[in-house]
N, C-alpha and C. Protein backbone atom coordinates (compact mmCIF):
# COMPACT_ATOMS: atom_id res chain seq x y z
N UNK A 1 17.05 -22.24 25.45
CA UNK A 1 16.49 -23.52 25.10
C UNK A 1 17.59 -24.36 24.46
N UNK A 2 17.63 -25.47 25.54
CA UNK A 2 19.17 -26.46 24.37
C UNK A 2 18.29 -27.13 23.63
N UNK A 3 19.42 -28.13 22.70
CA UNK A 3 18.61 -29.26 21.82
C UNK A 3 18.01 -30.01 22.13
N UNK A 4 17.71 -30.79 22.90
CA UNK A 4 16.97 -31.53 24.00
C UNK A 4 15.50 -31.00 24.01
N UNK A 5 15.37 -29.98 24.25
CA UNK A 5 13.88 -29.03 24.47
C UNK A 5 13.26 -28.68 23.22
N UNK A 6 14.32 -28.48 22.31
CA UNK A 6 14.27 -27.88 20.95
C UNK A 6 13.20 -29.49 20.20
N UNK A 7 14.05 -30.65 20.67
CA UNK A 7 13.22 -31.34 19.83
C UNK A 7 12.36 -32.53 20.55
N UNK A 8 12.08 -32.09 22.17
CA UNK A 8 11.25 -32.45 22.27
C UNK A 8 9.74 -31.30 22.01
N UNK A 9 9.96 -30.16 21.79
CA UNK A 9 8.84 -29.17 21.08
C UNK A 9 8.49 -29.74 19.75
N UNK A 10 9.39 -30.33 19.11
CA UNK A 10 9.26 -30.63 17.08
C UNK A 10 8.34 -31.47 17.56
N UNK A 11 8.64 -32.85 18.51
CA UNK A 11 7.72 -33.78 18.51
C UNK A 11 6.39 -33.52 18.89
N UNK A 12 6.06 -32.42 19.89
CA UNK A 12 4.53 -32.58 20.23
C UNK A 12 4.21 -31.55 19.21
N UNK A 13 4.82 -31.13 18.60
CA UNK A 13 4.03 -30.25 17.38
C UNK A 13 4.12 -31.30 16.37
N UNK A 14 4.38 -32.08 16.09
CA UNK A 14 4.06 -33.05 14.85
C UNK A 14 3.07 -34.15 15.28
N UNK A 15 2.94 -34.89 16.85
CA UNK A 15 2.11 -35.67 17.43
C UNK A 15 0.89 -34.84 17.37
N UNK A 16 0.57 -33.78 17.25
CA UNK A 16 -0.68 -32.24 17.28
C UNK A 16 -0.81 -32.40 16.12
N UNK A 17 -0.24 -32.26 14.49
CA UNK A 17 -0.54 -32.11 13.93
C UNK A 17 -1.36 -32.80 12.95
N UNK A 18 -2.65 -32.95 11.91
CA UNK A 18 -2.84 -33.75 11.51
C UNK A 18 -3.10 -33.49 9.77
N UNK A 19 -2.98 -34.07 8.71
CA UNK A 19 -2.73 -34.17 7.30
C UNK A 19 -4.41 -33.62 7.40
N UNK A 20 -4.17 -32.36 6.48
CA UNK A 20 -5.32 -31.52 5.66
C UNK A 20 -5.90 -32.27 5.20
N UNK A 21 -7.43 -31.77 4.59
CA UNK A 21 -8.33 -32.63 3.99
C UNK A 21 -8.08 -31.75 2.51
N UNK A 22 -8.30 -32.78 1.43
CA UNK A 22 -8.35 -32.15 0.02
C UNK A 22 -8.94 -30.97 -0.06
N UNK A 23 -9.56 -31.16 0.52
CA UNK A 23 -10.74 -29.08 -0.02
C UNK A 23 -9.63 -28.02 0.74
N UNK A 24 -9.65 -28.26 1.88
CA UNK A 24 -8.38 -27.65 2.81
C UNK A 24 -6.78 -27.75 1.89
N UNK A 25 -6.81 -28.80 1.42
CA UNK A 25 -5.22 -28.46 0.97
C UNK A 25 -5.35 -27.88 -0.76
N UNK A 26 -6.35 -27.82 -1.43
CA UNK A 26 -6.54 -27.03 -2.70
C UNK A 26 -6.82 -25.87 -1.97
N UNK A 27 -7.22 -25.37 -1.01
CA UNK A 27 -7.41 -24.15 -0.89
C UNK A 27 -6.17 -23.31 -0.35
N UNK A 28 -5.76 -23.95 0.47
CA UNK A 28 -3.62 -23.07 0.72
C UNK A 28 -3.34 -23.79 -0.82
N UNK A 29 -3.57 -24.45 -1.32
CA UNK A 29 -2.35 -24.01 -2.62
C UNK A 29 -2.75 -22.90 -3.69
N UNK A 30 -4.19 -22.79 -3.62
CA UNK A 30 -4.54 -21.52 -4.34
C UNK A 30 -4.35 -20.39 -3.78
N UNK A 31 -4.33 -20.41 -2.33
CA UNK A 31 -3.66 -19.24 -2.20
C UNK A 31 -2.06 -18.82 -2.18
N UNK A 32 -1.25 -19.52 -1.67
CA UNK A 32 -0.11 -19.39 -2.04
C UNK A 32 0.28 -19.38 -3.74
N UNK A 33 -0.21 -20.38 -4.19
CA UNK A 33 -0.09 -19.98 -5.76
C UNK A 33 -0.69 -18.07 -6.53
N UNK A 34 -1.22 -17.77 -5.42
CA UNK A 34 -1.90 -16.31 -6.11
C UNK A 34 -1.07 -15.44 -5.52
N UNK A 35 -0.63 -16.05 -3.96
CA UNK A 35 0.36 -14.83 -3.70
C UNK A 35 1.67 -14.51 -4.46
N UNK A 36 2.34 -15.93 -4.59
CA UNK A 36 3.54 -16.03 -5.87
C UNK A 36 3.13 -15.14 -7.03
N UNK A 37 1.98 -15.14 -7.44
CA UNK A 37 1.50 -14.36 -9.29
C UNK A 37 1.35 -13.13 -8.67
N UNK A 38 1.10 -12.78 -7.10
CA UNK A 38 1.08 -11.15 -6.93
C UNK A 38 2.35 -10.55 -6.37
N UNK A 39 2.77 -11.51 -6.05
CA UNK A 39 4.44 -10.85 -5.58
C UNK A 39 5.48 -10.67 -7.30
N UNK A 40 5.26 -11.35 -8.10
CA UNK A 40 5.60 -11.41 -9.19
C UNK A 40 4.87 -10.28 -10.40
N UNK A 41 4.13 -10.11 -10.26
CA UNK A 41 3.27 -8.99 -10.50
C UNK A 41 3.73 -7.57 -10.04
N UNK A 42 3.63 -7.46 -9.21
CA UNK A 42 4.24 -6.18 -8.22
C UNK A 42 5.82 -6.10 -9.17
N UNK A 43 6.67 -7.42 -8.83
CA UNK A 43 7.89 -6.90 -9.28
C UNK A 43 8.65 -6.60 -10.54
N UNK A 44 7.57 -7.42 -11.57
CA UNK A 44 7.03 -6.64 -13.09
C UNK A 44 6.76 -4.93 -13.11
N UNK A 45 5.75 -4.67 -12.25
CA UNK A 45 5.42 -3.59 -12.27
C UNK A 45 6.51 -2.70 -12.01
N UNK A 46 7.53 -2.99 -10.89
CA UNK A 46 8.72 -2.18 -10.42
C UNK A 46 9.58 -1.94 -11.15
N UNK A 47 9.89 -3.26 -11.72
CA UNK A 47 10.64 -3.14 -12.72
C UNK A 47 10.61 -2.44 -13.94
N UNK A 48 9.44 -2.25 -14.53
CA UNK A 48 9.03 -1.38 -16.00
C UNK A 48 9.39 0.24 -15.18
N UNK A 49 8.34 -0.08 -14.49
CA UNK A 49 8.58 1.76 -13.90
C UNK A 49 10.13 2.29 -14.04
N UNK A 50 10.94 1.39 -13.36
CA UNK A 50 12.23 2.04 -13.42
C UNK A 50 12.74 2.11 -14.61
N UNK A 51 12.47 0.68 -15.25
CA UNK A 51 12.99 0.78 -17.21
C UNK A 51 12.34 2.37 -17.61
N UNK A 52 11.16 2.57 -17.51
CA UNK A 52 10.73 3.97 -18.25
C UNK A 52 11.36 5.34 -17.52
N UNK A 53 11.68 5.24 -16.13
CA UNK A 53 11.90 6.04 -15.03
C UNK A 53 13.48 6.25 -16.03
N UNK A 54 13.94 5.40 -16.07
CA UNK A 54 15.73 5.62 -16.43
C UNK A 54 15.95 5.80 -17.94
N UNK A 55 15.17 5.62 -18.71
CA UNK A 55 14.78 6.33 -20.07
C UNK A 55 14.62 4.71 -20.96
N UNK A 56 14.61 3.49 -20.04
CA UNK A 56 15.19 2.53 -21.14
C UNK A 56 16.57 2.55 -21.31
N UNK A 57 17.04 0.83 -22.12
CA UNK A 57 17.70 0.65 -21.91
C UNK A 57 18.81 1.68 -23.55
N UNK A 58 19.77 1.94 -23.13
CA UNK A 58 20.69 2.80 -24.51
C UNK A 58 20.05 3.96 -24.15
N UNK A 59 19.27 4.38 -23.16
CA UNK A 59 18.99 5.87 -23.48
C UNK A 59 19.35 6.56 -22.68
């Protein structure tokens, strides 16, 4: 695929696309906002484990 094809695809995917409705766009930001607090979560969790796993830190 050259550039040519490349952006005549961008265009009919943006001529297709149309701006969310408020209920629709609070609802992807609550979810992406929960996935961020669970991916962040998880890597809290990883992180302690290994702090206690390795004795802490000086130990």
């Amino acid at each position: 695929m050259d550039l040519k094809e490349l952006v005549d695809a961008w265009r009919k995917i943006l001529t297709i696309a149309e701006k969310p409705e408020p209920k629709e766009y609070m609802l992807l930001l609550r979810i992406v906002i929960s996935g961020l607090f669970l991916v962040g979560i998880v890597g809290l969790l990883i992180h302690l484990a290994l702090y206690f796993i390795q004795g802490g830190y000086g130990g």
